[in-house]
C-alpha atoms as a PDB file:
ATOM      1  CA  UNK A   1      93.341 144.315  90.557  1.00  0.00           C
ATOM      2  CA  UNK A   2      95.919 143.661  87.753  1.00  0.00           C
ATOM      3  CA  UNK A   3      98.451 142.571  90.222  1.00  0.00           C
ATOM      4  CA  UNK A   4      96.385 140.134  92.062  1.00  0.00           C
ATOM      5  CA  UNK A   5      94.893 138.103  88.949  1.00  0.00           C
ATOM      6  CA  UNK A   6      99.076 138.075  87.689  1.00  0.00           C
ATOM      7  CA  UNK A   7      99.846 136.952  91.211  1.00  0.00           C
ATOM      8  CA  UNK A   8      97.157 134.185  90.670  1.00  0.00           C
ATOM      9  CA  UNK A   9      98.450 133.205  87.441  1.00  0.00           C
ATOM     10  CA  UNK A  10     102.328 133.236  88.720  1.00  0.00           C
ATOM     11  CA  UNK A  11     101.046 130.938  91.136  1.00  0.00           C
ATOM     12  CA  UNK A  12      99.149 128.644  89.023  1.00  0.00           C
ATOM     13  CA  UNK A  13     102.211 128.121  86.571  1.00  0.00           C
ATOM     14  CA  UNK A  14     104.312 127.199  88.996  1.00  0.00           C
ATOM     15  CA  UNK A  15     102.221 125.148  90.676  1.00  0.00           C
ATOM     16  CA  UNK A  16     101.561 123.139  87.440  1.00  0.00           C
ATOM     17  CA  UNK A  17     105.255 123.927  86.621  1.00  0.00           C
ATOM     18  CA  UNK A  18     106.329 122.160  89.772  1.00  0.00           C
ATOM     19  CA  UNK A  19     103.703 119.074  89.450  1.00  0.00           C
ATOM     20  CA  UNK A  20     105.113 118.295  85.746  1.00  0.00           C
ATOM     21  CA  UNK A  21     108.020 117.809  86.904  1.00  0.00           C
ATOM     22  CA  UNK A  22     107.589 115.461  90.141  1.00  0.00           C
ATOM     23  CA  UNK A  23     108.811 112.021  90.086  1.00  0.00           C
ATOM     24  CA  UNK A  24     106.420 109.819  88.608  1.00  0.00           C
ATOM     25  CA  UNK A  25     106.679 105.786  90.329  1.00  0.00           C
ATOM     26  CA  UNK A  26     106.060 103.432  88.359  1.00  0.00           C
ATOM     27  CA  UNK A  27     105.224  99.538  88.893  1.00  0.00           C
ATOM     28  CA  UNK A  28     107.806  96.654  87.617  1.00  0.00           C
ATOM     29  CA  UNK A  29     107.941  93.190  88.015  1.00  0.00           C
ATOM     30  CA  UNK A  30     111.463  90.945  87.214  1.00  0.00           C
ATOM     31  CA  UNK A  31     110.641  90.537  83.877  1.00  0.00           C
ATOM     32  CA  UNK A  32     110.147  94.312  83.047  1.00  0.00           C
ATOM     33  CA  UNK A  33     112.966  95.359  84.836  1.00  0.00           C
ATOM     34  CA  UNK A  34     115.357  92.455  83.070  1.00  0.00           C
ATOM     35  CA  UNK A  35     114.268  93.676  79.607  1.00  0.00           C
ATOM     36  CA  UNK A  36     114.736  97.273  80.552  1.00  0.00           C
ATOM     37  CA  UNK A  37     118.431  96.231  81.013  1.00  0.00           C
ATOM     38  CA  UNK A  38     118.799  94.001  78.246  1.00  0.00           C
ATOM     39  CA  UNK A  39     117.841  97.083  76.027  1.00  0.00           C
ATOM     40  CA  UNK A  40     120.120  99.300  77.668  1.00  0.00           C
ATOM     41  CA  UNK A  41     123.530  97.282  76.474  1.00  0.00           C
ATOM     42  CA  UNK A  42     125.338 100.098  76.171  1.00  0.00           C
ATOM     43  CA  UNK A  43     124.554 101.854  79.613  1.00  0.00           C
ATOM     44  CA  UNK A  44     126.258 100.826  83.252  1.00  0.00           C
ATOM     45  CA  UNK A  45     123.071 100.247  85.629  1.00  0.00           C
ATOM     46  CA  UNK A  46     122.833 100.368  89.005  1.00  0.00           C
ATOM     47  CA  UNK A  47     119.616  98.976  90.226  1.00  0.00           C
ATOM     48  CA  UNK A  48     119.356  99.286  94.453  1.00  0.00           C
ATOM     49  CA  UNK A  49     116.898  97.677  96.070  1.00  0.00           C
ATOM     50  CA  UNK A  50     115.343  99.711  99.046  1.00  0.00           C
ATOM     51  CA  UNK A  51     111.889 100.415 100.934  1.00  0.00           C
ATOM     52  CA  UNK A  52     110.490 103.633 102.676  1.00  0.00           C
ATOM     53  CA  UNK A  53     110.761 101.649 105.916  1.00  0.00           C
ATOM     54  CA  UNK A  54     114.495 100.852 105.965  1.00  0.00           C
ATOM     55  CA  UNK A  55     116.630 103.231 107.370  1.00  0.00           C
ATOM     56  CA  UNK A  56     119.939 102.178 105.953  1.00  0.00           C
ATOM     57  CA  UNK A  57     118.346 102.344 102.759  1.00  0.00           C
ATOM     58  CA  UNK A  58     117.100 105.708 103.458  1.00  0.00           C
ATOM     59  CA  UNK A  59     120.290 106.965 104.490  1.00  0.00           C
ATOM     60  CA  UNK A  60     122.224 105.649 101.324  1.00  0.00           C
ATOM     61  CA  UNK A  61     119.954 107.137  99.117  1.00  0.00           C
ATOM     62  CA  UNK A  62     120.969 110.171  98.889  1.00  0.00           C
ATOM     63  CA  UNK A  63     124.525 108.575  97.372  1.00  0.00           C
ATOM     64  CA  UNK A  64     122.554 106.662  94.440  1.00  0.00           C
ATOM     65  CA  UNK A  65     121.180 110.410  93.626  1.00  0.00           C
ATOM     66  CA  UNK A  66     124.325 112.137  93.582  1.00  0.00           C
ATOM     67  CA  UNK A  67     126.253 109.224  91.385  1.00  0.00           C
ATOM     68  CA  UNK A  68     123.054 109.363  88.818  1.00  0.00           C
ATOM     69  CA  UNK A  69     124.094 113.137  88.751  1.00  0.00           C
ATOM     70  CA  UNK A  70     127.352 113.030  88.890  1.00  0.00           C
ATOM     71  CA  UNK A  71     127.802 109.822  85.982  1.00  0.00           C
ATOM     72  CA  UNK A  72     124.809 110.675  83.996  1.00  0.00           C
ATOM     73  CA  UNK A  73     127.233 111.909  81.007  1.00  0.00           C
ATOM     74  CA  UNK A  74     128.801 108.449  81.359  1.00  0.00           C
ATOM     75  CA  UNK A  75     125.439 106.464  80.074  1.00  0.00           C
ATOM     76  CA  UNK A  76     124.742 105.347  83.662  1.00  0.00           C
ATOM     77  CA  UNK A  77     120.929 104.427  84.189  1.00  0.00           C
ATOM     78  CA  UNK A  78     120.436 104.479  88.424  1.00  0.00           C
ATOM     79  CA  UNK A  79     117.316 102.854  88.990  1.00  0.00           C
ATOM     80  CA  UNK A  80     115.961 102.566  92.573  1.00  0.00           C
ATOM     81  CA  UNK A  81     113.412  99.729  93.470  1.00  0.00           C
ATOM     82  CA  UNK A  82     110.455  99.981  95.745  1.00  0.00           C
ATOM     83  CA  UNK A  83     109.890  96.516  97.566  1.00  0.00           C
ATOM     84  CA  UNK A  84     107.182  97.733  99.648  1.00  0.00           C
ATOM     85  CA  UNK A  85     103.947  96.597  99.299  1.00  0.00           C
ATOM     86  CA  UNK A  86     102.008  97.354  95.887  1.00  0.00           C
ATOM     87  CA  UNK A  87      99.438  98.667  98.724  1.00  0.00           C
ATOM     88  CA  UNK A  88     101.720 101.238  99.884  1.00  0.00           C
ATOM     89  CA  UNK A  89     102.492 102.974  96.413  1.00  0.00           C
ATOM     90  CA  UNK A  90     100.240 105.760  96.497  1.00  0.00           C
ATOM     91  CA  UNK A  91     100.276 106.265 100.657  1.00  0.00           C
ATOM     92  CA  UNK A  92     103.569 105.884 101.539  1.00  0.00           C
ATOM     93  CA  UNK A  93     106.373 105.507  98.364  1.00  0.00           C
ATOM     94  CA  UNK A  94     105.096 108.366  96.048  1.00  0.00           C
ATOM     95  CA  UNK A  95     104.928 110.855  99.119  1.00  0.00           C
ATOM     96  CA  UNK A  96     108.344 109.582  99.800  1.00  0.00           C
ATOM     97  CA  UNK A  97     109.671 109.681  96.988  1.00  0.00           C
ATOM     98  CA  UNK A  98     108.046 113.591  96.278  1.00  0.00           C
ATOM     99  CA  UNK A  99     109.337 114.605  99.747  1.00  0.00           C
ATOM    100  CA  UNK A 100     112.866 113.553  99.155  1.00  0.00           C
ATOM    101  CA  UNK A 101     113.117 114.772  95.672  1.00  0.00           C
ATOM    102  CA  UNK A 102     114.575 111.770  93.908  1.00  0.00           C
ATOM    103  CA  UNK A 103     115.696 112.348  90.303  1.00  0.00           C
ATOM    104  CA  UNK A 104     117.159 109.041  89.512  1.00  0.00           C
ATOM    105  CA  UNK A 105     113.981 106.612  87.913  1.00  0.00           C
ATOM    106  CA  UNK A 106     111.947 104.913  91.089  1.00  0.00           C
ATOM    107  CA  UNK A 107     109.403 102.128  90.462  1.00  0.00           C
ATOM    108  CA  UNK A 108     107.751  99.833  93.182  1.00  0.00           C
ATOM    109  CA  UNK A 109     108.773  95.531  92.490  1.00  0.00           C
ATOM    110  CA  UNK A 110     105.251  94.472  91.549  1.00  0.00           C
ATOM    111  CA  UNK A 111     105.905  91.006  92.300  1.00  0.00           C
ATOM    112  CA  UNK A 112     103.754  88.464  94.610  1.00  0.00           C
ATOM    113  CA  UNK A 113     106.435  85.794  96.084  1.00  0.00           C
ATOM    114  CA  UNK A 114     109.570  87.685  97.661  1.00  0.00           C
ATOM    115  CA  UNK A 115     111.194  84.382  97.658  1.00  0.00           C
ATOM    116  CA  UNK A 116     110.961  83.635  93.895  1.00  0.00           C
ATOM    117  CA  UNK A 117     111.759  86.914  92.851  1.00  0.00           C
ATOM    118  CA  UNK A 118     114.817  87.051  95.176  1.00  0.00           C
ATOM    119  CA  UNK A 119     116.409  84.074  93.500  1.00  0.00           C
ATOM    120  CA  UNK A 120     115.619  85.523  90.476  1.00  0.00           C
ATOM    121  CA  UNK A 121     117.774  89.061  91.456  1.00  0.00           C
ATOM    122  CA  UNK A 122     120.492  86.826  92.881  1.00  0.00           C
ATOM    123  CA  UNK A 123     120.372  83.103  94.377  1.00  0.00           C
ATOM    124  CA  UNK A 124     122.762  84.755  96.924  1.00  0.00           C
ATOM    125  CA  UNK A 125     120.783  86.700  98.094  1.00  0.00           C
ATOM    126  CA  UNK A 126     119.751  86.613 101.436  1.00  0.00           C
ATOM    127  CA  UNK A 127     116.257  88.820 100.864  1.00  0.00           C
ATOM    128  CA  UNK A 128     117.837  91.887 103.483  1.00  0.00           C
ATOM    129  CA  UNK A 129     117.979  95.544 101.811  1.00  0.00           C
ATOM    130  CA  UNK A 130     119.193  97.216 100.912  1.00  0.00           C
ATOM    131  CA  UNK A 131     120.802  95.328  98.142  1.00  0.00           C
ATOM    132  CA  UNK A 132     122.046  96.764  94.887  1.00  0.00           C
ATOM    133  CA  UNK A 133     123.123  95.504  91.534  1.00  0.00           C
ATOM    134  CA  UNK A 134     125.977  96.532  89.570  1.00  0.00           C
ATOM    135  CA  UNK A 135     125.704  95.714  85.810  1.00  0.00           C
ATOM    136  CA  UNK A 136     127.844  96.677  82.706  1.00  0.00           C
ATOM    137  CA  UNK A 137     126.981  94.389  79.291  1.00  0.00           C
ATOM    138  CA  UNK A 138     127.850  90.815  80.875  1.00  0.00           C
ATOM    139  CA  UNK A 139     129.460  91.981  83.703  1.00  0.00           C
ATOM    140  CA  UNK A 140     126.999  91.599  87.091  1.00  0.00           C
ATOM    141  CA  UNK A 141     127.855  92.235  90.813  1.00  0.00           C
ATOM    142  CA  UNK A 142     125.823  91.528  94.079  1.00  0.00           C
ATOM    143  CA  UNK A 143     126.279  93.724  97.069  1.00  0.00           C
ATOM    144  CA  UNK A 144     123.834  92.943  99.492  1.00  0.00           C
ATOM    145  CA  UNK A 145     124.711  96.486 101.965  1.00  0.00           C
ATOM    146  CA  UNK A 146     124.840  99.677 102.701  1.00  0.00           C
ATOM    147  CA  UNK A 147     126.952 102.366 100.640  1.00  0.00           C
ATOM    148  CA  UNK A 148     128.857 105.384 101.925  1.00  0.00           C
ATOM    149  CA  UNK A 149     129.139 107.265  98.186  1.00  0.00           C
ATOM    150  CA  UNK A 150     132.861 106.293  98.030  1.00  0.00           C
ATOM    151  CA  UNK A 151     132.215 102.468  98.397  1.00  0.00           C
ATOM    152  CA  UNK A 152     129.282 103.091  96.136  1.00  0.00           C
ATOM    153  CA  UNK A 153     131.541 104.949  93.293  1.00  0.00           C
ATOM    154  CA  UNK A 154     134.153 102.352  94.095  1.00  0.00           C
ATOM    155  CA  UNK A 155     132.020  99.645  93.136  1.00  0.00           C
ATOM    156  CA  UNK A 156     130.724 101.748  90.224  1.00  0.00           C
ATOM    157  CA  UNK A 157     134.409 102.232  88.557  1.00  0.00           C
ATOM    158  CA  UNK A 158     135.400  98.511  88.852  1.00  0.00           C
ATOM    159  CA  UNK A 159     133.251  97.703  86.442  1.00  0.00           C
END
């Protein structure tokens, strides 16, 4: 009897354990997100834009994950944004993002017009993902493609 209720409460703490820690997704719009890097002067972000639908965005994700890691000590902030619909947070980009175990911080673009907040990100920018932004104080770089982890770390250093 012992045994089983401390095999019941193993399992409970680890299950609440394990649910503390999951990723939580949160919803930004252009504004937010160009505050969030104002405040962070002193850090190197690199904000990618991707969406659970996109495979080459799916496949360079795991290389935005392993330079968070890898650069963390370095004050770099990875942030990876949702543009699927505001719809699909709870169905399809929070099970996504739980499933794939992303550490770096994940929100979902809560924006209405993909056109105006497009020319906002970059008036190059062609609206295809993904797309990611380098930035370092008042330095700013546009790559509208997809990373291997060397280009990405490349692009990372030259700043």
């Amino acid at each position: 009897m012992r045994l089983h209720v401390f095999t019941i409460y193993v399992f409970l703490f680890l299950a609440f354990s394990f649910t503390a820690y999951s990723q939580n997704v949160k919803l930004i719009n252009i504004d937010q997100l160009n505050e969030r890097i104002k405040t962070g002067k002193d850090s190197t972000y690199v904000v990618n834009f991707w969406a659970t639908w996109c495979a080459p965005c799916i496949k360079e994700l795991p290389h935005f994950e392993k330079l968070g890691a890898e650069y963390k000590s370095d004050k770099l902030v990875v942030l990876l944004i949702s543009v699927d619909f505001k719809s699909k947070l709870s169905s399809a980009v929070v099970p996504f993002v739980k499933r794939k175990n992303l550490k770096n911080e994940v929100f979902l673009l809560n924006e209405s017009s993909p056109q105006e907040y497009i020319d906002r990100i970059d008036p190059s920018w062609s609206g295809s993902i993904p797309a990611t932004i380098f930035i370092k104080g008042d330095k700013r770089k546009f790559v509208e493609s997809e990373f291997t982890y060397e280009q990405l770390l490349t692009e990372y250093k030259k700043l």
